[in-house]
N, C-alpha and C. Protein backbone atom coordinates (compact mmCIF):
# COMPACT_ATOMS: atom_id res chain seq x y z
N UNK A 1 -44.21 45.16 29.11
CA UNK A 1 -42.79 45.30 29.22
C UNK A 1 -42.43 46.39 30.23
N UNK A 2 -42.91 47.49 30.21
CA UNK A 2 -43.01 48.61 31.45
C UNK A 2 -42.92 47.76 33.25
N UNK A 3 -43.73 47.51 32.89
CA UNK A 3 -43.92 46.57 34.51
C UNK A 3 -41.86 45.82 34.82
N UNK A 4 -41.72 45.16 33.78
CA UNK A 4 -40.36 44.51 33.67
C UNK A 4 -39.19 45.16 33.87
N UNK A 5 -39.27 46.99 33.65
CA UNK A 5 -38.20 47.24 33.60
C UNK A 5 -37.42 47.50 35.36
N UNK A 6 -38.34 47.13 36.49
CA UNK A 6 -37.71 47.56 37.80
C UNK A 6 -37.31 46.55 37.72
N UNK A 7 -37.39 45.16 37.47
CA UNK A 7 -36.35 43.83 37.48
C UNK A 7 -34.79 44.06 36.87
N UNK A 8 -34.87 44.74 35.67
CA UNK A 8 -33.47 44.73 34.73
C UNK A 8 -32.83 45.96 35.60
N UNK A 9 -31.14 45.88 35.67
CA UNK A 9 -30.45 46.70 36.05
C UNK A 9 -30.26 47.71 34.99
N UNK A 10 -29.91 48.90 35.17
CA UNK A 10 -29.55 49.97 34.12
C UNK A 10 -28.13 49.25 33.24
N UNK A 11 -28.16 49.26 31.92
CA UNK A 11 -27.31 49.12 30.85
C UNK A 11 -26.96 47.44 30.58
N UNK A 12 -28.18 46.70 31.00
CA UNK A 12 -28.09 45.46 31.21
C UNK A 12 -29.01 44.83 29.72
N UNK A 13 -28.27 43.82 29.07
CA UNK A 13 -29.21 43.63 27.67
C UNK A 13 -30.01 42.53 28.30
N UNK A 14 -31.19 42.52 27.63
CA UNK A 14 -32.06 41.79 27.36
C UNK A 14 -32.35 41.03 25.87
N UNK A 15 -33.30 40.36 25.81
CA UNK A 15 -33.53 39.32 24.64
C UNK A 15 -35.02 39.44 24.60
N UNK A 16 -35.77 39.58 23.82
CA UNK A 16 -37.37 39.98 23.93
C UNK A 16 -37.68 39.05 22.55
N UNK A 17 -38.34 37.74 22.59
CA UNK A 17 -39.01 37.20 21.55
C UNK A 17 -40.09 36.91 21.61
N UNK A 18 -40.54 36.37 20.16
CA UNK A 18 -42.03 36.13 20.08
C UNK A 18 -42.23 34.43 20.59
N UNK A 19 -43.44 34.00 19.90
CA UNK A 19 -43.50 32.89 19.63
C UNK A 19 -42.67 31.53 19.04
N UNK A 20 -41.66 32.61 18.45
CA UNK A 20 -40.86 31.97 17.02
C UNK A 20 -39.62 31.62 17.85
N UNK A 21 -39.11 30.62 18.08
CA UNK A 21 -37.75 30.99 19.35
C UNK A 21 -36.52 30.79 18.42
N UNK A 22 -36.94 31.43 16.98
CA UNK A 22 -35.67 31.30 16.55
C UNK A 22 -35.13 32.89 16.07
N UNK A 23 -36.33 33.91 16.27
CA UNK A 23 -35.96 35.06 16.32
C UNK A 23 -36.44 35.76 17.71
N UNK A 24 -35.75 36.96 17.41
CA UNK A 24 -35.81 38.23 19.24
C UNK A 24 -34.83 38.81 18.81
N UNK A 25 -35.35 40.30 19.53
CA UNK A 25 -34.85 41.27 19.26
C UNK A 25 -34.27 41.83 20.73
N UNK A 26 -32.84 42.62 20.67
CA UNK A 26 -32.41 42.62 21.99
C UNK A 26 -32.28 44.30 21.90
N UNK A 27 -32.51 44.37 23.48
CA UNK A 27 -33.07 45.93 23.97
C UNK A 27 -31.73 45.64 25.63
N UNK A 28 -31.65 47.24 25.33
CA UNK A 28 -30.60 47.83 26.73
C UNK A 28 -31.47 48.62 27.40
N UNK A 29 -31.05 47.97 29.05
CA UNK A 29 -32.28 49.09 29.51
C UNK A 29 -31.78 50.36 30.47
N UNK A 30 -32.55 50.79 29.54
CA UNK A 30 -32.11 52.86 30.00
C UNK A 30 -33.26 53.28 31.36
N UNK A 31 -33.15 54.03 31.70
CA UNK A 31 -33.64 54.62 33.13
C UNK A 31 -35.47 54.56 32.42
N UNK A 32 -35.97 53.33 32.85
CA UNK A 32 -37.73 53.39 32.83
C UNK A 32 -38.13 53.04 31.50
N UNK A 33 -36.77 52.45 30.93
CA UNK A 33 -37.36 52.07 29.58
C UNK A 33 -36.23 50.90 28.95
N UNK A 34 -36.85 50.07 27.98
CA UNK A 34 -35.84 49.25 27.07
C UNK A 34 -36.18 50.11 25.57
N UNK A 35 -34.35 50.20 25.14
CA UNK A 35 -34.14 50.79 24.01
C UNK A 35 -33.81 49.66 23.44
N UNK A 36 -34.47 49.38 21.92
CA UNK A 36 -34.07 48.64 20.92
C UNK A 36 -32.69 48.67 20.27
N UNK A 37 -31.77 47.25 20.09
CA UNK A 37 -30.07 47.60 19.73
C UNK A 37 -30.72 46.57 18.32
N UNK A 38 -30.46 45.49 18.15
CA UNK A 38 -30.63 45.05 17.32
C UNK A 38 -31.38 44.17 17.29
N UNK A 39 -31.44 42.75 16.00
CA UNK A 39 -32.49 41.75 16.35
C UNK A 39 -31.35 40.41 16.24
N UNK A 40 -32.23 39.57 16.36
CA UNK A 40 -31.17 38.17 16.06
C UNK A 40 -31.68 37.60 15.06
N UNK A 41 -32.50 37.30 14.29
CA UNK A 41 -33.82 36.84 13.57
C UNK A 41 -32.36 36.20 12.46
N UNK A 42 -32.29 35.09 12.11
CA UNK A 42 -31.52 34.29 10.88
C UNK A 42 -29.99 34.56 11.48
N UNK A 43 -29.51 34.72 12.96
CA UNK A 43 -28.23 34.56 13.12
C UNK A 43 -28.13 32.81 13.47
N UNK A 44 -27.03 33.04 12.30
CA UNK A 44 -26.37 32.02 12.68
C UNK A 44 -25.68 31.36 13.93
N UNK A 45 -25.51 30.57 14.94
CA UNK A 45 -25.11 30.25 16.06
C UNK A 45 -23.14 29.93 15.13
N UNK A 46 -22.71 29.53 16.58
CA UNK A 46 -20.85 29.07 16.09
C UNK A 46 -20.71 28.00 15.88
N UNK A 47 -20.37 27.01 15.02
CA UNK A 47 -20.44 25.82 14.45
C UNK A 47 -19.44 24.82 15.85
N UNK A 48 -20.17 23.89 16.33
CA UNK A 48 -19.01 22.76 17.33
C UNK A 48 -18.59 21.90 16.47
N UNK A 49 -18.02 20.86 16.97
CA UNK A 49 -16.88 20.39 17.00
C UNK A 49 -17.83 19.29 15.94
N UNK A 50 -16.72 18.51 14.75
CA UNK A 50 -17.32 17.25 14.55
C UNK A 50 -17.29 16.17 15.39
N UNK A 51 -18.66 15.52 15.58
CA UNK A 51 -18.66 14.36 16.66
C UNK A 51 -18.11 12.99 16.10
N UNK A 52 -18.08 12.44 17.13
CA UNK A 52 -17.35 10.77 16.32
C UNK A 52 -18.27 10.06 15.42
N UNK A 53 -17.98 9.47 14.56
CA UNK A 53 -18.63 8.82 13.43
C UNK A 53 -19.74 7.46 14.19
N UNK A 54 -20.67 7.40 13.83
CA UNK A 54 -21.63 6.36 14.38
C UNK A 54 -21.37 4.80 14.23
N UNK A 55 -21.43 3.67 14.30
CA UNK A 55 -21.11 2.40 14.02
C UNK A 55 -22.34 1.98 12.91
N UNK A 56 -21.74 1.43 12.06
CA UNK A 56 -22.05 0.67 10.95
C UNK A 56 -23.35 0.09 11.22
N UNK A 57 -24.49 0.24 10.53
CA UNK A 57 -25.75 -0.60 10.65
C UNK A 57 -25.55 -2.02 10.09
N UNK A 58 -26.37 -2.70 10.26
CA UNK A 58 -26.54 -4.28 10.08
C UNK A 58 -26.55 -4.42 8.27
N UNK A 59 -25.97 -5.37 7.59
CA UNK A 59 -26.05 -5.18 6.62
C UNK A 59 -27.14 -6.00 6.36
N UNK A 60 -27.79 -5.26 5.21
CA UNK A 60 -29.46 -5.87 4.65
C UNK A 60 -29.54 -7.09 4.36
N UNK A 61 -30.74 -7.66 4.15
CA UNK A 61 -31.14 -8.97 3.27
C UNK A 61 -30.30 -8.94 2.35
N UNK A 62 -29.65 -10.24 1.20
CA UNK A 62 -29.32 -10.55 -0.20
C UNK A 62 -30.50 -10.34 -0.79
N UNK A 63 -30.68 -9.51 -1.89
CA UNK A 63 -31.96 -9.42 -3.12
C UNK A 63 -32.17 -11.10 -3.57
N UNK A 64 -33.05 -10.96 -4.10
CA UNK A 64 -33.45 -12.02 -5.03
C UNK A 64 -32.44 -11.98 -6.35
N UNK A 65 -32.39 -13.57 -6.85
CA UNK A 65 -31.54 -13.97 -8.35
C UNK A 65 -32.41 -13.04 -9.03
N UNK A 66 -31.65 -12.67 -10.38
CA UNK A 66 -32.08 -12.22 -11.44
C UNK A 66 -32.87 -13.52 -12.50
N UNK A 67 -33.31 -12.98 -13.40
CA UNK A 67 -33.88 -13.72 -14.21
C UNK A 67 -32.59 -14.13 -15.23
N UNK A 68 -33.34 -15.31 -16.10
CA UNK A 68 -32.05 -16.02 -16.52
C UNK A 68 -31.88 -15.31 -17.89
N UNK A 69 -30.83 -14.76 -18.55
CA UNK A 69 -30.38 -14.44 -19.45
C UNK A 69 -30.64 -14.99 -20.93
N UNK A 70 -30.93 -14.53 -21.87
CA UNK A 70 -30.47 -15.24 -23.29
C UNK A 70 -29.62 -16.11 -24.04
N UNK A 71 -29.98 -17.12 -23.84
CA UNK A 71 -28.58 -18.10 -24.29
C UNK A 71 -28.61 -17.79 -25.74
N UNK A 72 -26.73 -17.82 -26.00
CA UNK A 72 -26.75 -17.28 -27.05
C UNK A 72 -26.25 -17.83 -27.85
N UNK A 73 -25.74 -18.05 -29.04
CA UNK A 73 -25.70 -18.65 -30.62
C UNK A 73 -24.58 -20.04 -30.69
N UNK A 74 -25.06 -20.71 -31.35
CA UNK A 74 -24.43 -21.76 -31.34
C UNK A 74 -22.71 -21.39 -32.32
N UNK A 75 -21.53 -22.16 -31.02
CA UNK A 75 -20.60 -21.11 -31.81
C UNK A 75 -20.10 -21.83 -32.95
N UNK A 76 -18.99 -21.55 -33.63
CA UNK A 76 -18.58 -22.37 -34.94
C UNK A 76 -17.93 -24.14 -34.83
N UNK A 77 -18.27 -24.65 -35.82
CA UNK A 77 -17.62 -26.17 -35.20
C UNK A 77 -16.13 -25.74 -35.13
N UNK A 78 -15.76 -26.89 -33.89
CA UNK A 78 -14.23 -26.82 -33.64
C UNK A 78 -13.87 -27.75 -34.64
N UNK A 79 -12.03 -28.01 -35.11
CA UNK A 79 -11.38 -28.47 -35.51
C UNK A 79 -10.84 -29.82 -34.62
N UNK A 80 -11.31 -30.99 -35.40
CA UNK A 80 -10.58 -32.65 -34.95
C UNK A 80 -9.62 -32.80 -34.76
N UNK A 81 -8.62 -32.78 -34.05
CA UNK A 81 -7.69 -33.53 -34.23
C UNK A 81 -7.23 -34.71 -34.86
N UNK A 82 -5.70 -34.75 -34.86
CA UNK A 82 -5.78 -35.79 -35.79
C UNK A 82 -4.04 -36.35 -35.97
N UNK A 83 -3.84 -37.35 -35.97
CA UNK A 83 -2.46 -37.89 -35.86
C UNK A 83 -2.03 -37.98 -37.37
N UNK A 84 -0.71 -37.33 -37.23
CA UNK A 84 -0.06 -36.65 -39.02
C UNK A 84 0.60 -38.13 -39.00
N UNK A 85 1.56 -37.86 -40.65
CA UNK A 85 2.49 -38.94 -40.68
C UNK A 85 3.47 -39.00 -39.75
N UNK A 86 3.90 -38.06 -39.21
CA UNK A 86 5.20 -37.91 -38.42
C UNK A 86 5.00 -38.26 -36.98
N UNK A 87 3.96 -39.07 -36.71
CA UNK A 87 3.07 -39.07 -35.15
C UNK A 87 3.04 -38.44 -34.35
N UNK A 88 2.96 -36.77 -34.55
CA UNK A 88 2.81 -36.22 -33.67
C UNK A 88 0.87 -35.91 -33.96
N UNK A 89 0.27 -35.11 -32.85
CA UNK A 89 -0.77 -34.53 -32.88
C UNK A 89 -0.82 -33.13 -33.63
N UNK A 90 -1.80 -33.47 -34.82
CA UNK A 90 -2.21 -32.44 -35.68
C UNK A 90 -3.47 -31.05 -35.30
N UNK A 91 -3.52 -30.07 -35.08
CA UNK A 91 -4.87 -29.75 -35.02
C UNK A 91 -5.07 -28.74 -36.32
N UNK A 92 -6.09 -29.29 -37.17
CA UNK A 92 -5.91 -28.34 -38.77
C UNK A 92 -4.88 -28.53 -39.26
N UNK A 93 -3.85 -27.94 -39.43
CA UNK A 93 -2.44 -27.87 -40.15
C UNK A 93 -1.50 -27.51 -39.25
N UNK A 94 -1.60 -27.38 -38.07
CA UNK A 94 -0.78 -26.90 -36.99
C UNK A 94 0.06 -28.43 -36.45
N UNK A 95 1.18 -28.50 -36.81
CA UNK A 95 1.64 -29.56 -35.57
C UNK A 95 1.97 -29.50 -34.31
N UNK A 96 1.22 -29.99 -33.23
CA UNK A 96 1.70 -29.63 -32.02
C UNK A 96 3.22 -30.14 -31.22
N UNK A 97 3.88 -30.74 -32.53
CA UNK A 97 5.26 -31.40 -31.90
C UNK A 97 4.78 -32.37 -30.49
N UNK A 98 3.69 -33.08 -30.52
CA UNK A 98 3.53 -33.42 -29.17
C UNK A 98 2.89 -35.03 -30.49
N UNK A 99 4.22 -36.16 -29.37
CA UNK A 99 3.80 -37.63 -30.16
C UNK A 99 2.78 -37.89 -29.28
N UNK A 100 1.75 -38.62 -30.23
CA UNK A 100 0.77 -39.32 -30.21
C UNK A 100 1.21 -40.78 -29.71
N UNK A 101 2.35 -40.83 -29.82
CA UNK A 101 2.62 -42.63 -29.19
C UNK A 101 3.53 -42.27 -28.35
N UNK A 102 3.53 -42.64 -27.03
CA UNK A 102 4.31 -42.84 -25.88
C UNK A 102 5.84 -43.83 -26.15
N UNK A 103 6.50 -43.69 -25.51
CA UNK A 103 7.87 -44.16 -25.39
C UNK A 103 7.94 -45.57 -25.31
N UNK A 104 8.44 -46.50 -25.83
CA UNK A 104 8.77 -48.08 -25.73
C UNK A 104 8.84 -48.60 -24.26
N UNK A 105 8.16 -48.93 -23.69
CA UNK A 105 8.16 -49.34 -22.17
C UNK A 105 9.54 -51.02 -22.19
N UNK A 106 9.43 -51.26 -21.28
CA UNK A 106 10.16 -52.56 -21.03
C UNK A 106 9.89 -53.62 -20.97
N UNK A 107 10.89 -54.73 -22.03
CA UNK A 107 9.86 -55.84 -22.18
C UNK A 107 9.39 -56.89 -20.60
N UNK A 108 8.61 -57.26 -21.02
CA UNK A 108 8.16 -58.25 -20.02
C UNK A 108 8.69 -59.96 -20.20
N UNK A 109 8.29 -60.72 -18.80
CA UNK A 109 8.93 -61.77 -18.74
C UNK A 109 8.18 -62.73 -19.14
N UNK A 110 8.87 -63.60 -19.79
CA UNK A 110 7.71 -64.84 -20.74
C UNK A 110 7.08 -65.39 -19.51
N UNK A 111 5.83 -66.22 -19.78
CA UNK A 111 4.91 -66.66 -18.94
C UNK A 111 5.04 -67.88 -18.87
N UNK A 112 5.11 -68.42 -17.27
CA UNK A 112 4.67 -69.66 -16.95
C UNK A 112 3.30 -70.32 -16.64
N UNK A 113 3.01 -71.52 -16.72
CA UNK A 113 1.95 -71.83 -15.85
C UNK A 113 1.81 -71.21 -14.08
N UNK A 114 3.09 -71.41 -14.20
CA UNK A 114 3.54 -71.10 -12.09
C UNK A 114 2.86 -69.43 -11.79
N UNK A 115 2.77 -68.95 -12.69
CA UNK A 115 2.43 -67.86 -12.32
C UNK A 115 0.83 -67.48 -11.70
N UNK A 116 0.24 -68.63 -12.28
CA UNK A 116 -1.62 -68.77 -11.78
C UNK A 116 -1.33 -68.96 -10.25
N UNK A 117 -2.00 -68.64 -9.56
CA UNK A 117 -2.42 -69.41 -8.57
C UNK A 117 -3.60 -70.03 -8.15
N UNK A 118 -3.36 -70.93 -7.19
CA UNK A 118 -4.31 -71.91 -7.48
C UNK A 118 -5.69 -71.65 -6.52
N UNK A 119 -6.91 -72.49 -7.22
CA UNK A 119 -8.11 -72.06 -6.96
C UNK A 119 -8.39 -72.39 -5.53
């Protein structure tokens, strides 16, 4: 370091590290010599700017189906239906007010022979 100091100007800092380039210790240099000021060893640098967000990777394979589940209990018998006296549709004791016989359509016209046609 002696040899170095006719390069540095008087009151000019320097940076002196090892191997490690994440610590060094900085020296001012006085007439034929560097005086030790402090070190840098675990300083933190000034945090920049957040950068723009990256684009979306490819979305993966679909997994494989699962295995098939437990089929499960046979449930209770349902209730028959069933046409009451009043013709509506019964289910159990419930009347659904809904007739079981449709509305009287319109009569039709007596039949002739004329109405076949012929083979």
């Amino acid at each position: 370091m002696v040899a170095d100091t006719n390069n540095v100007p008087e009151g000019k800092l320097v940076i002196i590290s090892s191997n490690d380039s994440d610590n060094g210790d900085v020296y001012i240099k006085i007439p034929n010599e560097f005086r030790y000021v402090t070190t840098l060893s675990g300083v933190q640098g000034l945090r920049g700017e957040q950068g723009i967000p990256g684009r979306d990777g490819v979305d993966g394979k679909d997994g494989r189906d699962g295995i098939d589940g437990i089929n499960g209990a046979d449930g209770a018998d349902g209730e028959t239906p069933y046409i009451g006296n009043n013709g509506h549709w019964f289910i159990g004791t419930t009347d659904t007010g809904i007739d079981a016989q449709g509305p009287q359509g319109q009569a039709g016209h007596d039949f002739t022979y004329l109405d076949f046609t012929p083979q």
